[in-house]
Protein backbone atom coordinates (compact mmCIF):
# COMPACT_ATOMS: atom_id res chain seq x y z
CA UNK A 1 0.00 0.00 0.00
CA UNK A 2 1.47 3.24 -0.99
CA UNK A 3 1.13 6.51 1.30
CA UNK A 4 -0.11 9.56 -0.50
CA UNK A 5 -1.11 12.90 1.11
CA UNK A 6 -4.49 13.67 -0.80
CA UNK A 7 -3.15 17.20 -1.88
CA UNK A 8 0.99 17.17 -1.55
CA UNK A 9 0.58 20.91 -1.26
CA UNK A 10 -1.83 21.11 2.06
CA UNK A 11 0.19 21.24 4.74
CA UNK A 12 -2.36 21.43 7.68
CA UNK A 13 -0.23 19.08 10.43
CA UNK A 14 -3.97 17.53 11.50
CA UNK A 15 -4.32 16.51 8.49
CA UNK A 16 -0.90 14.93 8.01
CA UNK A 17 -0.95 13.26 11.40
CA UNK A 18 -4.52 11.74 10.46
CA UNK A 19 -3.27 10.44 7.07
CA UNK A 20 -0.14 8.50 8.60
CA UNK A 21 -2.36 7.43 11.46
CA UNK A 22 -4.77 5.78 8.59
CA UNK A 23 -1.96 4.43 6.76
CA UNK A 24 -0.32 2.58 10.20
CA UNK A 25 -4.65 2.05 11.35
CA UNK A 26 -4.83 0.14 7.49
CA UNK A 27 -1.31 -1.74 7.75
CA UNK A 28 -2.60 -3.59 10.88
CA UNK A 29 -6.12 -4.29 9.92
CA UNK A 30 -5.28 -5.95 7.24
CA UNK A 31 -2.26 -7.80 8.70
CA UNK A 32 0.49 -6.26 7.07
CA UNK A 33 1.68 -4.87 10.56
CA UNK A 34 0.98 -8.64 12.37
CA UNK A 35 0.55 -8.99 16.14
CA UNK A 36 3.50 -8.59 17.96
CA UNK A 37 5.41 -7.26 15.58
CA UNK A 38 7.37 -3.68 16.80
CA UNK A 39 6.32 -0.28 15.12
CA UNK A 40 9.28 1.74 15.02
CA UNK A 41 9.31 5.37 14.47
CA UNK A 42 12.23 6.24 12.26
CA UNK A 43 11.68 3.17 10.21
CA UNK A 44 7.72 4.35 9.30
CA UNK A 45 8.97 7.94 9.07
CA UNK A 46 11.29 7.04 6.68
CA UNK A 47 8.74 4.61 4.88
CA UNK A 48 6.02 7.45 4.84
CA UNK A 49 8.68 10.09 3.66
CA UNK A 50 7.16 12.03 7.24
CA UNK A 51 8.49 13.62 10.28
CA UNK A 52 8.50 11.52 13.68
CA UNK A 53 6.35 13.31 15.28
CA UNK A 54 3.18 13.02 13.36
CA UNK A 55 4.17 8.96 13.37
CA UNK A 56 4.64 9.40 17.20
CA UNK A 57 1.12 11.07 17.65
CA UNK A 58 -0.08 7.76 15.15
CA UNK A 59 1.36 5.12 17.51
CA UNK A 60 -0.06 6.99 20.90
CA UNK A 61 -3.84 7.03 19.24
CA UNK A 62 -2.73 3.46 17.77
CA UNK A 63 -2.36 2.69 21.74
CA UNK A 64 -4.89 4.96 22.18
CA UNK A 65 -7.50 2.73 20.23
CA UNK A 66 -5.88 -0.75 21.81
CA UNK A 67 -4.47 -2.18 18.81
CA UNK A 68 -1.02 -1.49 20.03
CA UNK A 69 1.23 -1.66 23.35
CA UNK A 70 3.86 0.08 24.62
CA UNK A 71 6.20 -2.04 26.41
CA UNK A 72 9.21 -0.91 27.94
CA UNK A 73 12.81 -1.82 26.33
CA UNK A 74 10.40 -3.15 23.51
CA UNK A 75 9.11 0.01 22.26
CA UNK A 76 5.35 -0.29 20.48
CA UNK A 77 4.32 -3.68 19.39
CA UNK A 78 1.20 -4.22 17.49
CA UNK A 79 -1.79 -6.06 18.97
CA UNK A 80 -4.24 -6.57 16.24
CA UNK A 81 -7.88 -7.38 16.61
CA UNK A 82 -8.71 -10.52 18.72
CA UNK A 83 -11.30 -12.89 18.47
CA UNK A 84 -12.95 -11.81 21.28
CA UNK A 85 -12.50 -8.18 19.86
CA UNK A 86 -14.77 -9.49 17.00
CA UNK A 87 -16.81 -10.92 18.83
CA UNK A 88 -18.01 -7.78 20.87
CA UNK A 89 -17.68 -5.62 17.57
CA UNK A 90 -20.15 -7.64 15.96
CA UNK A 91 -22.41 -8.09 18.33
CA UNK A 92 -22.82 -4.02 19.09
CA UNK A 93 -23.18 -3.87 15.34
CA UNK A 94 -26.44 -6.43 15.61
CA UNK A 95 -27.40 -3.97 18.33
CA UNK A 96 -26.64 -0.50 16.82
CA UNK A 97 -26.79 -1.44 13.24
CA UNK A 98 -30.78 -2.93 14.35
CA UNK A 99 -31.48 0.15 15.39
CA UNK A 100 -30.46 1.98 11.93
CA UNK A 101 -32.17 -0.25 9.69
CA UNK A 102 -35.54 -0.20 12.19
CA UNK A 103 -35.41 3.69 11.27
CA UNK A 104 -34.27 3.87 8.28
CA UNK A 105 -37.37 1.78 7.45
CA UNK A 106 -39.47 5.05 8.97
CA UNK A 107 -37.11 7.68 7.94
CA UNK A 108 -35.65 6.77 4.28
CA UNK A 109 -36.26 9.34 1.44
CA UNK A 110 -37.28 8.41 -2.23
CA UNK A 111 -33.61 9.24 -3.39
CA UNK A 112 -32.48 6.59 -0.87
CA UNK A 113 -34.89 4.00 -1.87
CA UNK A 114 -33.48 4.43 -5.49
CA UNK A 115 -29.80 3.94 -4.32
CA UNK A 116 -30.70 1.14 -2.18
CA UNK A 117 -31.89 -0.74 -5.20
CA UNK A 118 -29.57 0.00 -7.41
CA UNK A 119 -26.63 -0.80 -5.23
CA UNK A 120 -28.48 -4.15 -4.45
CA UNK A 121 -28.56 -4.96 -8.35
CA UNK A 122 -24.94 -4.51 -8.33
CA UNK A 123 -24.61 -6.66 -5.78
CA UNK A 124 -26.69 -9.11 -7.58
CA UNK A 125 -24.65 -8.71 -10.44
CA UNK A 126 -21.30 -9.53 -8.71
CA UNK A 127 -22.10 -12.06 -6.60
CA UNK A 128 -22.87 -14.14 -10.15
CA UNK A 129 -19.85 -12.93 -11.38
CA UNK A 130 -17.91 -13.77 -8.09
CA UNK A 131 -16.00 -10.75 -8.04
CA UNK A 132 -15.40 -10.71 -4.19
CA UNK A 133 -13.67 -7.44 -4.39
CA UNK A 134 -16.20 -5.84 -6.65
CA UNK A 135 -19.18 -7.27 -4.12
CA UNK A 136 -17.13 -6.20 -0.78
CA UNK A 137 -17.31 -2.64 -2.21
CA UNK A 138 -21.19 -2.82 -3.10
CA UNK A 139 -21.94 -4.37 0.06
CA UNK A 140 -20.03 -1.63 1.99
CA UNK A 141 -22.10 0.41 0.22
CA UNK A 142 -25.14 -0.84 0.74
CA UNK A 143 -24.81 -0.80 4.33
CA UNK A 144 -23.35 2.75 4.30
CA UNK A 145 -26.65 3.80 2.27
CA UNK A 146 -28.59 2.25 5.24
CA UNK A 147 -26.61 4.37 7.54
CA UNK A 148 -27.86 7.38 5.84
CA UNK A 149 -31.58 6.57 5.63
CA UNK A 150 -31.90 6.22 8.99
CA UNK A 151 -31.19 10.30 9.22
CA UNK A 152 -29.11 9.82 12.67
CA UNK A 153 -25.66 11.25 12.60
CA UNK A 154 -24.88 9.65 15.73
CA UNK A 155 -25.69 6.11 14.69
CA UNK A 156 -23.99 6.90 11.36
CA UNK A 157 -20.22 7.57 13.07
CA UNK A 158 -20.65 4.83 15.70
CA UNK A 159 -21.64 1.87 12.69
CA UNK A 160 -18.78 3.57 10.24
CA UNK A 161 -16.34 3.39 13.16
CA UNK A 162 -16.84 -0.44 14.06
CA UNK A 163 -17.20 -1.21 10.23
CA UNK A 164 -13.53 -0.01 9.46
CA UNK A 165 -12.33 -2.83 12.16
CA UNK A 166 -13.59 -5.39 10.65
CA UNK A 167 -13.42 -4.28 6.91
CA UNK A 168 -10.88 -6.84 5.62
CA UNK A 169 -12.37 -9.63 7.34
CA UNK A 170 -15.55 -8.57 6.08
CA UNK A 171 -14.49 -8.61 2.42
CA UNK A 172 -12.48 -12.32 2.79
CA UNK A 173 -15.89 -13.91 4.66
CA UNK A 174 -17.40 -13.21 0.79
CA UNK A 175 -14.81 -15.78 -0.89
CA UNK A 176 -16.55 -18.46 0.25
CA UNK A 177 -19.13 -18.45 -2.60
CA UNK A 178 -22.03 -20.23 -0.36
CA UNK A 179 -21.87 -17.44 2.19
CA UNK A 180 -22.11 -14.37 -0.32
CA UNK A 181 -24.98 -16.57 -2.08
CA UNK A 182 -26.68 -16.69 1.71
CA UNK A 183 -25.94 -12.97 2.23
CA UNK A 184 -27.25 -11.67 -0.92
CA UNK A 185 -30.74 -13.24 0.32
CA UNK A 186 -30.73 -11.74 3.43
CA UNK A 187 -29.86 -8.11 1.47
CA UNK A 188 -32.14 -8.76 -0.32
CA UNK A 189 -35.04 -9.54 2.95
CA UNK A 190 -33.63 -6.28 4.35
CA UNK A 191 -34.13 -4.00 1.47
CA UNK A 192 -37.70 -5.46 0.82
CA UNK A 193 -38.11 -4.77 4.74
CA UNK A 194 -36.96 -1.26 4.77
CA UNK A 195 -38.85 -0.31 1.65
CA UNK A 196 -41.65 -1.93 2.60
CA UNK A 197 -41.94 0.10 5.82
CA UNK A 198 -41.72 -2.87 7.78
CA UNK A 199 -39.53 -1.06 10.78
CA UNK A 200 -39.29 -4.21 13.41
CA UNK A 201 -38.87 -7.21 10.54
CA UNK A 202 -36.27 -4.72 9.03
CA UNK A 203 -34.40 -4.94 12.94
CA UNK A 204 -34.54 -8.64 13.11
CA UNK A 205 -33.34 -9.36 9.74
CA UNK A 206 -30.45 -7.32 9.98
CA UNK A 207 -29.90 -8.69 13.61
CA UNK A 208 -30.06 -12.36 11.88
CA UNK A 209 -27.71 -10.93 8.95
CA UNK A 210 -25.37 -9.83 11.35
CA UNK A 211 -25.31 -13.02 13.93
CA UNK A 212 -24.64 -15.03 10.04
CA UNK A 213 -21.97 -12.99 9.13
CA UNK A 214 -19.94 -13.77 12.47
CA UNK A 215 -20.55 -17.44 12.63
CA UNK A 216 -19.13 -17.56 9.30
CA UNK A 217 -16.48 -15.59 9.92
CA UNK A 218 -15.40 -17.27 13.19
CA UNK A 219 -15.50 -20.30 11.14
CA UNK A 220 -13.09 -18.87 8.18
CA UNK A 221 -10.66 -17.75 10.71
CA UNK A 222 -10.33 -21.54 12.17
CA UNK A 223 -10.28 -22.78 8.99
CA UNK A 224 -7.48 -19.98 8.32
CA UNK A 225 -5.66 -21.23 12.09
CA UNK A 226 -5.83 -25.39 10.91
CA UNK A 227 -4.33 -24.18 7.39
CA UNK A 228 -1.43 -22.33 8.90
CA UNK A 229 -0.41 -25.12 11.20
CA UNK A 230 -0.41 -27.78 8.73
C-alpha cells in the first residue's frame, strides 16, 4: 500500500498526522503490521517520507484505540484485533446497526430507496460474477446507504467506526461463494423490509444478517488457524 497525502501541497499538520495514522490504522487491519510485531518510528517515518512526530502522535492514538502496546525496552508492538474483539464488535453492530435499519425503514427518502436498489442490483450482479472485491465494495455500500436513511448522525459515526475494524475480514468472509450466495438473500429480505416500511422485521433481519456474518467468519478464521499449522 502506498502513502499519498491527498493534496501534496496542504500542509495542515492535522491533516498529516490523520493520514499516517490511517496508513499505520490500514497496515494492521489488514495484517500487514501482524501482532506482535514492533512499530518503530524512524523506520515508518522514513517509509512514509514524514516527520517523527506526526508517526509518534499515530502510535499513541494506535495505543490509544488498543491495537497497540507500549512495552518498555520493547518500544510499540502491534496487537491486532482478537477474536474476542470481533466478537463484541459484531455483536454491538447487531445492536446498533438494528437500530439503523428499524429507522431507516421510517425515515428513508425516495432518493435513498433508489440507491438502495440499485446498489443491491450490483450486488446481484457480482455475486454471479464472483467478483469478491467488486461485491465487498457494493456491500459496503449498501450498508453505508442504510446508515444514511436512517437520518441519525450519531448512529452513522458509531456503525462507520466499528465497520472499518472489521473491513478486511468482512471482504475475505465473501470468498466463500455459499456465504455471499446466503448474504445476498438476506440483502435482499432487508431492502424489501426497509422499503416496505416494515420497521421491526427490518431490525430482526439485519440482527439475523449480522449473527450469520460472524458465525461464518469465526469459522473462516479456524479454517485460516488449521491451514497455517499444517
Amino acid at each position: 500500500m502506498d502513502f499519498r497525502l491527498k493534496d501534496p501541497s496542504y500542509s495542515d499538520e492535522l491533516s498529516l498526522r490523520q493520514q499516517v495514522f490511517n496508513y499505520i490504522l490500514e497496515a494492521v487491519l489488514s495484517g500487514r503490521f501482524k501482532p506482535g510485531e514492533p512499530l518503530t518510528e524512524l523506520k515508518l517515518a522514513e517509509e512514509l517520507g514524514v516527520s517523527r512526530t506526526p508517526v509518534r502522535e499515530a502510535l499513541r492514538q494506535l495505543e490509544y484505540e488498543g491495537l497497540a502496546s507500549s512495552i518498555p525496552n520493547k518500544g510499540v508492538i502491534v496487537n491486532g484485533i482478537s477474536e474476542t474483539d470481533i466478537e463484541e464488535i459484531y455483536a454491538i453492530r447487531a445492536l446498533v446497526e438494528g437500530l439503523a435499519v428499524k429507522w431507516a425503514a421510517e425515515r428513508i427518502t425516495d432518493k435513498q430507496r433508489s440507491d438502495l436498489e440499485e446498489t443491491f442490483e450490483l450486488m446481484s450482479f457480482y455475486t454471479r460474477k464472483k467478483d469478491y472485491q467488486q461485491l465487498g465494495k457494493y456491500d459496503a455500500r449498501f450498508h453505508n446507504l442504510l446508515f444514511d436513511s436512517c437520518q441519525s448522525k450519531v448512529l452513522r459515526h458509531i456503525l462507520r467506526m466499528l465497520m472499518r475494524y472489521v473491513e478486511h475480514a468482512r471482504i475475505g468472509s465473501f470468498r466463500v461463494s455459499e456465504r455471499a450466495e446466503q448474504a445476498l438473500e438476506e440483502h435482499r429480505a432487508i431492502l424489501e423490509a426497509v422499503l416496505e416500511g416494515s420497521a421491526d422485521k427490518a431490525r430482526d433481519l439485519m440482527t439475523m444478517h449480522i449473527n450469520n456474518a460472524l458465525v461464518n467468519l469465526m469459522e473462516q478464521r479456524k479454517a485460516g488457524e488449521k491451514k497455517d499449522q499444517a
